[in-house]
Protein backbone atom coordinates (compact mmCIF):
# COMPACT_ATOMS: atom_id res chain seq x y z
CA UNK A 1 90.61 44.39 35.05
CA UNK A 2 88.16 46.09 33.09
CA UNK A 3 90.49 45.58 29.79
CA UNK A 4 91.08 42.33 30.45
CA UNK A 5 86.96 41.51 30.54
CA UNK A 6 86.64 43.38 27.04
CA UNK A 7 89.60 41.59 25.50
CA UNK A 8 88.16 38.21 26.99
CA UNK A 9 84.72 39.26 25.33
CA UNK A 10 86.48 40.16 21.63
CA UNK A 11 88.05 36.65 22.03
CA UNK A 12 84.96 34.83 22.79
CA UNK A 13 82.90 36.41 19.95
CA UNK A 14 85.45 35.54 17.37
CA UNK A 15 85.48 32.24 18.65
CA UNK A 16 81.96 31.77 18.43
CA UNK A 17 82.06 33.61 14.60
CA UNK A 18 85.25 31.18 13.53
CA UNK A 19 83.13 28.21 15.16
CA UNK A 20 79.82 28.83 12.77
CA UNK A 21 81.66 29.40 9.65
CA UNK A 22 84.00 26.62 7.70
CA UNK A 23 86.28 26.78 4.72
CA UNK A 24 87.70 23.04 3.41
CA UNK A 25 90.46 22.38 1.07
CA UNK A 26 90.48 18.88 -0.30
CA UNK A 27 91.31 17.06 -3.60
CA UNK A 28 92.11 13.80 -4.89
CA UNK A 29 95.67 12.83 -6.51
CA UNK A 30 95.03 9.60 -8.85
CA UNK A 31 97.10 8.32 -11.70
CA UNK A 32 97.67 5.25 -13.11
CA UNK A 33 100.32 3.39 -15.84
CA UNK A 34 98.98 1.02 -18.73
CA UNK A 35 98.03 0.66 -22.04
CA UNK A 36 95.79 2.06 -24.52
CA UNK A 37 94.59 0.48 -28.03
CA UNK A 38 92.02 2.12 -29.62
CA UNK A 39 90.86 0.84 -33.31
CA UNK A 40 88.18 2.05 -35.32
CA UNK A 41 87.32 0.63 -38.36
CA UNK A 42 90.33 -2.18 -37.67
CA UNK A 43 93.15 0.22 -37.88
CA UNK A 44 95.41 1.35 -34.60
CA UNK A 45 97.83 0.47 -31.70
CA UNK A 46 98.96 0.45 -28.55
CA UNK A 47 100.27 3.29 -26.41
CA UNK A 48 101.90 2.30 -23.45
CA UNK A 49 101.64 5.65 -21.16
CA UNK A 50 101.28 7.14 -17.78
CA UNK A 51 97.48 8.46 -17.29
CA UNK A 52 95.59 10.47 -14.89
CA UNK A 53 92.46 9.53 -13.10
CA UNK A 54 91.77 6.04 -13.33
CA UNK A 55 89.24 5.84 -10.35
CA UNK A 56 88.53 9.19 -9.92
CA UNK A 57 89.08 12.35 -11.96
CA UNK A 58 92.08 13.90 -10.33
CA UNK A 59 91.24 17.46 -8.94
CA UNK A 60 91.39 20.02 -6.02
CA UNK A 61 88.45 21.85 -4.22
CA UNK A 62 87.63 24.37 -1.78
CA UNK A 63 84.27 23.93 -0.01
CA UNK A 64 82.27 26.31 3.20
CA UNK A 65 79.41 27.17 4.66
CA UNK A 66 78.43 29.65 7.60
CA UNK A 67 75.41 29.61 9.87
CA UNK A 68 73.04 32.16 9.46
CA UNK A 69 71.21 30.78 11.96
CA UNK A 70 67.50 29.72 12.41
CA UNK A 71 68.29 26.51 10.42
CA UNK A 72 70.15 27.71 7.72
CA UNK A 73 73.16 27.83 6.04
CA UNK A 74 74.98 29.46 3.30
CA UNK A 75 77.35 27.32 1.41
CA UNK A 76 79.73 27.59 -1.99
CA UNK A 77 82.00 25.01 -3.66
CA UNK A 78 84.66 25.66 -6.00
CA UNK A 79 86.52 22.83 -7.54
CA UNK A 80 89.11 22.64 -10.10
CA UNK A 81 90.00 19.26 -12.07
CA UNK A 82 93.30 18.44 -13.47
CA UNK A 83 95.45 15.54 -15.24
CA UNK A 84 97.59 14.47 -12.70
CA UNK A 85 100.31 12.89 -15.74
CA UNK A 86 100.52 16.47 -17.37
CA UNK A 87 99.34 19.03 -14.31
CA UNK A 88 97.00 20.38 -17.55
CA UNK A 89 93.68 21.63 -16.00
CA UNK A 90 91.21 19.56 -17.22
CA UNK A 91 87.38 20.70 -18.40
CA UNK A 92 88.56 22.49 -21.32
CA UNK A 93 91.06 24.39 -19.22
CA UNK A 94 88.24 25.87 -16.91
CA UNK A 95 89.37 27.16 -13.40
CA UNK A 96 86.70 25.53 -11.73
CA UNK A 97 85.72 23.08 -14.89
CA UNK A 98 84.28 20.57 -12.36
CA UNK A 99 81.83 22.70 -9.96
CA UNK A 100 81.47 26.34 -9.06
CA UNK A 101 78.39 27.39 -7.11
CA UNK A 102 76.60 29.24 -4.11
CA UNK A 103 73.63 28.83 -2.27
CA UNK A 104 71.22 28.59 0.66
CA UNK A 105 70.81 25.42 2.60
CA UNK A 106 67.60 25.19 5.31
CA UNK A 107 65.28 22.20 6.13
CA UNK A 108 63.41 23.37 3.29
CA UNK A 109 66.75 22.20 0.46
CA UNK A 110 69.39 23.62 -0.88
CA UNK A 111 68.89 26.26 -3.58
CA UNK A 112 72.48 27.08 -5.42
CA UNK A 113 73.50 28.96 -8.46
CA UNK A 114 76.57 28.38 -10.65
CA UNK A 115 78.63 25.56 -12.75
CA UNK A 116 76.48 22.44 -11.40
CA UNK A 117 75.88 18.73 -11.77
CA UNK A 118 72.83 17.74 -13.51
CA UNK A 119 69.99 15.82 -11.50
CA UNK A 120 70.67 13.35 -14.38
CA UNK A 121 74.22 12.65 -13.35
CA UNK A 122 73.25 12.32 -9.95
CA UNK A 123 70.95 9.31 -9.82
CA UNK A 124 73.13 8.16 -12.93
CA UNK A 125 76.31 8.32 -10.95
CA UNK A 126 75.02 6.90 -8.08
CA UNK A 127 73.32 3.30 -9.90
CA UNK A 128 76.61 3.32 -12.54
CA UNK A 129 78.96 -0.10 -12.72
CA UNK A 130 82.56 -0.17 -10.89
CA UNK A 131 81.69 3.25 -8.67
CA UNK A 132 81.00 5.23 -11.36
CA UNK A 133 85.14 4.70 -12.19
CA UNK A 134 86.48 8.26 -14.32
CA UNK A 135 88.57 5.35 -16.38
CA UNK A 136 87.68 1.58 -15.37
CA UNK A 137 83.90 1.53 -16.54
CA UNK A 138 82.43 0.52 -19.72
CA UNK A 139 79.22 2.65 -19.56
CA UNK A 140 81.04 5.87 -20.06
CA UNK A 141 84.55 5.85 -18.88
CA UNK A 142 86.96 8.11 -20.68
CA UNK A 143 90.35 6.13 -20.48
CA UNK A 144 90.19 6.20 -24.57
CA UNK A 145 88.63 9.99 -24.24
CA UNK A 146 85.49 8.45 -26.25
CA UNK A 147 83.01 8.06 -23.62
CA UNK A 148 82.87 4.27 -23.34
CA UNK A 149 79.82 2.24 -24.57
CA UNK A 150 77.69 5.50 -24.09
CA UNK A 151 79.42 7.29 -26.93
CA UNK A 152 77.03 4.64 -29.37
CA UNK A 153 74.71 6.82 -31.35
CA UNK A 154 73.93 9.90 -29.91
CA UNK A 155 76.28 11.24 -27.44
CA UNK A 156 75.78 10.86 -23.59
CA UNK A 157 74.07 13.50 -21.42
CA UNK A 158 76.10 16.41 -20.29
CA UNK A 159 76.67 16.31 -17.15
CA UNK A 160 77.53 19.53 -16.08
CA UNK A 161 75.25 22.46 -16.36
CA UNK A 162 76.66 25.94 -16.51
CA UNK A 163 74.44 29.33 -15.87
CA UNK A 164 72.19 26.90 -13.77
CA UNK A 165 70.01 27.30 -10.75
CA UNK A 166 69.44 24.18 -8.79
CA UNK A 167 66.95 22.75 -5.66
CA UNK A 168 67.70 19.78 -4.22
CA UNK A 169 65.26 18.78 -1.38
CA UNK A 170 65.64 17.22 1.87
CA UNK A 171 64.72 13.34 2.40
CA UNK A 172 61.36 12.65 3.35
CA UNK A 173 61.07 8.85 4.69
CA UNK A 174 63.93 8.16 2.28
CA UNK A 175 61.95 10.16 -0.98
CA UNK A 176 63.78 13.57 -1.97
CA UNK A 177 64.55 15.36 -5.61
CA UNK A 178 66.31 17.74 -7.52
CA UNK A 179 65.75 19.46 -10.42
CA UNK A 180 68.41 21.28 -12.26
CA UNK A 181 67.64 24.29 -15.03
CA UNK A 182 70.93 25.54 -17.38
CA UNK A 183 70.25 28.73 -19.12
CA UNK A 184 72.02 28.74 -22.33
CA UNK A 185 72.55 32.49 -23.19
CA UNK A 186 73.12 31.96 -26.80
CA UNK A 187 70.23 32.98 -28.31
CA UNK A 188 70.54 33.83 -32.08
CA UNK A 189 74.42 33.71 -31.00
CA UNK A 190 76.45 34.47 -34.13
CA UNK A 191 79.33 31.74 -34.92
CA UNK A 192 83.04 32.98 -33.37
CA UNK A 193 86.32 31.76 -33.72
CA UNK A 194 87.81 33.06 -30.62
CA UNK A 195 86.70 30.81 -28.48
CA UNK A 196 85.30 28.47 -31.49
CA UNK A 197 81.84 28.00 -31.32
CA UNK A 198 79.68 26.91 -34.59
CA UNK A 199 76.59 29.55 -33.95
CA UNK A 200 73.59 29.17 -33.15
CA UNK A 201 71.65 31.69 -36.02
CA UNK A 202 68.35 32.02 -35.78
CA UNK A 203 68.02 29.33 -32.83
CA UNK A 204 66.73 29.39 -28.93
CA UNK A 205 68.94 29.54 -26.78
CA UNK A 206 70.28 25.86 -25.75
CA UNK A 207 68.67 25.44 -22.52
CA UNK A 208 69.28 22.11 -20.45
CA UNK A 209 66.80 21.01 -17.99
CA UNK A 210 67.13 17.55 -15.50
CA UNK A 211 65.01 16.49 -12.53
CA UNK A 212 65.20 13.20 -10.64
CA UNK A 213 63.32 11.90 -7.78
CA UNK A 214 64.78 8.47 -5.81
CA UNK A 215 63.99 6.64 -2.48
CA UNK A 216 67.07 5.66 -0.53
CA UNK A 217 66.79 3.55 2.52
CA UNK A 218 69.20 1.47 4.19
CA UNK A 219 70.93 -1.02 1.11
CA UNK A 220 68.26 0.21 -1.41
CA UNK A 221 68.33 2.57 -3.56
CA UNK A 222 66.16 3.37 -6.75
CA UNK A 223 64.83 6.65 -9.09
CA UNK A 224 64.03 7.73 -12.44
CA UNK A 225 65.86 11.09 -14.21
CA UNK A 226 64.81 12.78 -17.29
CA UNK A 227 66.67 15.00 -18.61
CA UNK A 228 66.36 17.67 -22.10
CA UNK A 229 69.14 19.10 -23.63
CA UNK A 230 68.12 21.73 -26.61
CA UNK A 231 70.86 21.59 -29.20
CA UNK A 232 72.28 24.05 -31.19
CA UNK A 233 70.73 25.60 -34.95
CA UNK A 234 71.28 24.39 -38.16
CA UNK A 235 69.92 25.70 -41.18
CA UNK A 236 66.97 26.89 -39.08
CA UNK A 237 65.97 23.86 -37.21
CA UNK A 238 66.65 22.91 -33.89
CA UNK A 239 66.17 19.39 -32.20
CA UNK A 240 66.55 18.41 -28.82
CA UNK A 241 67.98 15.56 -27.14
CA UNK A 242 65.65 13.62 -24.49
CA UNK A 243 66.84 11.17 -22.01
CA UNK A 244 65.11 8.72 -19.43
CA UNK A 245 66.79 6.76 -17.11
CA UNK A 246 66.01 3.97 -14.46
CA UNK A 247 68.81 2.97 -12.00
CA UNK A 248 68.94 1.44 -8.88
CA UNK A 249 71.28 -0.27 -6.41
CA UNK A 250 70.79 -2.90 -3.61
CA UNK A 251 73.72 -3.58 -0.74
CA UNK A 252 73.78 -7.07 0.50
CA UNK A 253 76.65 -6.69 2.83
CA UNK A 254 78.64 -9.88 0.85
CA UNK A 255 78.31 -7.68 -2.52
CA UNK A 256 76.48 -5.03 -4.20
CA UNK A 257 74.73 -4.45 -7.35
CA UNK A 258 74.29 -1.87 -9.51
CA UNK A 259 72.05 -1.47 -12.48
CA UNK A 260 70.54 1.46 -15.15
CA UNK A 261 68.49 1.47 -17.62
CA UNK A 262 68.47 4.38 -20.34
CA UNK A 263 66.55 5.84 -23.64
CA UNK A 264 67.61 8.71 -25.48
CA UNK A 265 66.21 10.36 -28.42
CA UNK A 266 65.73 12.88 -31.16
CA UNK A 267 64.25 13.34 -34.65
CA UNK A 268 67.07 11.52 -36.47
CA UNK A 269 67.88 8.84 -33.77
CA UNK A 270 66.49 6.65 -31.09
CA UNK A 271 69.34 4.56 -28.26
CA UNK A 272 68.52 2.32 -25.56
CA UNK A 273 70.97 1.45 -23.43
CA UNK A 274 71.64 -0.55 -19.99
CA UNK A 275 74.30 -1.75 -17.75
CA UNK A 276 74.73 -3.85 -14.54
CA UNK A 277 77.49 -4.00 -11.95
CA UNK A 278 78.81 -5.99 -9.26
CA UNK A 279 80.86 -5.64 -6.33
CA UNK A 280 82.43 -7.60 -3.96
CA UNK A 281 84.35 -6.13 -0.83
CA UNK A 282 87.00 -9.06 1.18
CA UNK A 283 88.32 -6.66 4.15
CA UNK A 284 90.91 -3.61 3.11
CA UNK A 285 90.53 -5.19 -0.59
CA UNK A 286 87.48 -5.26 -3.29
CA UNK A 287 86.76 -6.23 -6.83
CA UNK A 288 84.16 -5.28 -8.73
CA UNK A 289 82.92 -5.56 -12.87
CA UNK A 290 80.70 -4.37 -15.02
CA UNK A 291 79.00 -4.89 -17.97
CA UNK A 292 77.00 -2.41 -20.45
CA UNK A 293 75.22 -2.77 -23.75
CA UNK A 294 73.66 -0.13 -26.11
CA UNK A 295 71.59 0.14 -29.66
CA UNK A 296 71.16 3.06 -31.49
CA UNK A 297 68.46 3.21 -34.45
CA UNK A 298 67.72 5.51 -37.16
CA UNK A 299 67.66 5.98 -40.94
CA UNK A 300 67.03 2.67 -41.49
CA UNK A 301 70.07 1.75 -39.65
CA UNK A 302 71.15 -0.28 -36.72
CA UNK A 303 74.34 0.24 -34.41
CA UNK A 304 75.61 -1.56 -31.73
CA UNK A 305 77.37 -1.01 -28.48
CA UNK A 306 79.10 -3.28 -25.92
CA UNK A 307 81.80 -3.58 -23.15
CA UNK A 308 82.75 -4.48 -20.14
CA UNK A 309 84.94 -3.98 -17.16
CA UNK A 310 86.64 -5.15 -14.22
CA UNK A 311 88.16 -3.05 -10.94
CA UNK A 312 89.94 -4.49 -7.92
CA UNK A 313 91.40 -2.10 -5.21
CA UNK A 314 93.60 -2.44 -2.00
CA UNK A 315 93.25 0.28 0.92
CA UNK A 316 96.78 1.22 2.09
CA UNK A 317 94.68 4.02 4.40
CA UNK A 318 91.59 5.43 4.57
CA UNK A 319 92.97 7.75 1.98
CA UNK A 320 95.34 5.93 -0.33
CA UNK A 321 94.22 3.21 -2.06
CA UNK A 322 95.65 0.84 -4.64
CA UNK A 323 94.11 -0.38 -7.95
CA UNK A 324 94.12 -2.45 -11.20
CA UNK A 325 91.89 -1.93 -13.89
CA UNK A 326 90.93 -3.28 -17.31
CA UNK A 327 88.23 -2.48 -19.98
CA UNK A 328 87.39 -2.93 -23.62
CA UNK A 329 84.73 -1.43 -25.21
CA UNK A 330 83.32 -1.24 -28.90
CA UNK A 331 80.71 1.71 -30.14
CA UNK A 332 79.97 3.54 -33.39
CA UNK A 333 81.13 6.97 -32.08
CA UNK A 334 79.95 9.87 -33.98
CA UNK A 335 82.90 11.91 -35.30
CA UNK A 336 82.99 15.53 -36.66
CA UNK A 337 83.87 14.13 -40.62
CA UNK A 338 80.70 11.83 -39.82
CA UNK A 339 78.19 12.89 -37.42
CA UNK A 340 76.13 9.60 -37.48
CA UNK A 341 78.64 7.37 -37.75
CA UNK A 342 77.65 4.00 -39.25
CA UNK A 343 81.01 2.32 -40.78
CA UNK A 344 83.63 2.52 -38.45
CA UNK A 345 83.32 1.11 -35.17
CA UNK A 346 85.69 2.14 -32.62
CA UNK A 347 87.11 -0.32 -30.00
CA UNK A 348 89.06 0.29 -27.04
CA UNK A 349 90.95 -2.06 -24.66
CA UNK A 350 93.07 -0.46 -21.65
CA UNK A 351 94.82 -1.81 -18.77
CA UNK A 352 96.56 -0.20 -15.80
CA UNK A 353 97.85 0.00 -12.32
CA UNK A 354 97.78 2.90 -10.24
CA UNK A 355 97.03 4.92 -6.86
CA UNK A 356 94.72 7.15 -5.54
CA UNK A 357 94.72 9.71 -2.40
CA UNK A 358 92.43 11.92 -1.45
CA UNK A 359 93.29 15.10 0.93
């Protein structure tokens, strides 16, 4: 009897242990098939192809926590993204390209350390056209692997932050922040060829700091984000890239809108650039389109950015969902023979159908 009372006690305390602890697997599977043009300068064609991550960036993820009691929590996320067309991991073939992190969480925030989004690309993501869409969305979708209408001038915001320590507060009334600081660790970093890197001789290391603050309540939703991104050495000097956004979203029920306003600049070049979004839910289906415009200015020169783009969907499930997609977009898109690229324009048009499912 005795035995059986300790054996019943072992149970119940691994129960409870099991019961404050969690581990998650989950992932999304999207791919999509189409076309591709891109031109710059007037000159390409058409690729008709199978493509990953039309809606969403294809990837897989493993996610916990564990009560520690009094309130808090520790937590970790590890997530890995991939192109579902080629099973290549995506992220410059990083294990966990897309997030890898651990921290505390407490009715104070969350404090986490690791591979991390930026407080930028969390107000940015969250006010961007078409659901932020990884293909289907003019600002910066990647369909064309140029970065979309953001690509104009001086190249978007990174939106990842490696070496970084993070605090994201709780909501107060509907207020709460985050701020976001990336330790760059290349210091005076000699250039290498294995893994390629140009140097960064007699430079600071290229530090990346973002904070945002936002009030969300009910079908509003607005904040501002600044973000500074020191860039690597050259020939001594070192700029850094400064960015300032505005976004906000409002839910009617009927439809929803989504709008951002951004400025970015350095000691060569100034951009401003904005985009609006709409959409429109009708029961298991939705459409939704978007529209974003950008001008980049300096050395006596002006460039211009535009596209738009256009999403429906059909829910099969909760988790599988159907879509069609098209875009075009045209931007002067730096390249490494021309780093301020003022000649040839690049434009991009892509279509496709495809699925997504998450797990």
């Amino acid at each position: 009897m005795k035995k059986s009372l300790i054996a019943l006690a072992v149970l119940a305390a691994s129960g409870a242990a099991m019961a404050q602890s969690s581990v998650t697997l989950y992932g999304i599977a999207d791919a999509y098939v189409g076309s591709n043009k891109t031109e710059v300068g007037g000159v390409g064609q058409r690729q008709t192809a199978v493509n990953t991550s039309g809606v969403n960036g294809s990837r897989w993820g493993l996610k916990g926590a564990e009560d520690l009691g009094g309130g808090m929590k520790a937590i970790f996320q590890l997530e890995s993204g991939f192109s579902l067309d080629t099973g290549v991991s995506a992220q410059q073939g990083q294990l966990f390209g897309r997030q890898a992190f651990v921290g505390l969480q407490s009715n104070f925030g969350t404090v986490s350390l690791g591979r991390q989004y930026t407080a930028y690309d969390n107000l940015q993501a969250a006010t961007n056209q078409n659901y932020d869409a990884f293909t289907f969305n003019a600002r910066n979708g990647s369909g064309a692997s140029n970065g979309g209408v953001a690509a104009n001038g001086i190249q978007d915001y990174t939106s990842r932050a490696n070496n970084s320590i993070a605090y994201t507060s709780p909501s107060f009334g509907g207020f709460s922040g985050a701020v976001v600081y990336s330790f760059g660790e290349n210091k005076n970093a000699p250039a290498t060829t294995t893994p390629a890197f140009a140097g960064n001789v007699n430079g600071d290391a290229t530090d990346n700091a973002s904070v945002h603050i936002k009030y969300a309540n009910g079908p509003i939703l607005v904040g501002y984000a600044y973000q500074q991104e020191k860039l690597l050495a050259v020939a001594g000097a070192q700029d850094k890239n400064k960015y300032n956004l505005v976004g906000g979203s409002y839910d009617f029920g009927v439809a929803k809108l989504t709008a951002s306003y951004n400025t970015v600049k350095n000691n060569v070049l100034k951009d401003k650039e904005g985009q609006i979004g709409v959409s429109v839910p009708f029961g298991a289906a939705a459409i939704s389109a978007g529209y974003a415009r950008s001008k980049s200015e300096g050395l006596g020169i002006e460039r211009t950015g535009k596209g738009y783009s256009i999403l429906g969907t059909y829910d099969l499930s909760k988790r599988t969902r159907l879509y069609a997609g098209a875009q075009n977009t045209k931007a002067f898109i730096p390249t490494a023979a021309a780093a301020l690229n003022t000649v040839a324009q690049t434009e991009t048009t892509t279509y496709g159908l495809g699925v997504r499912h998450s797990f």
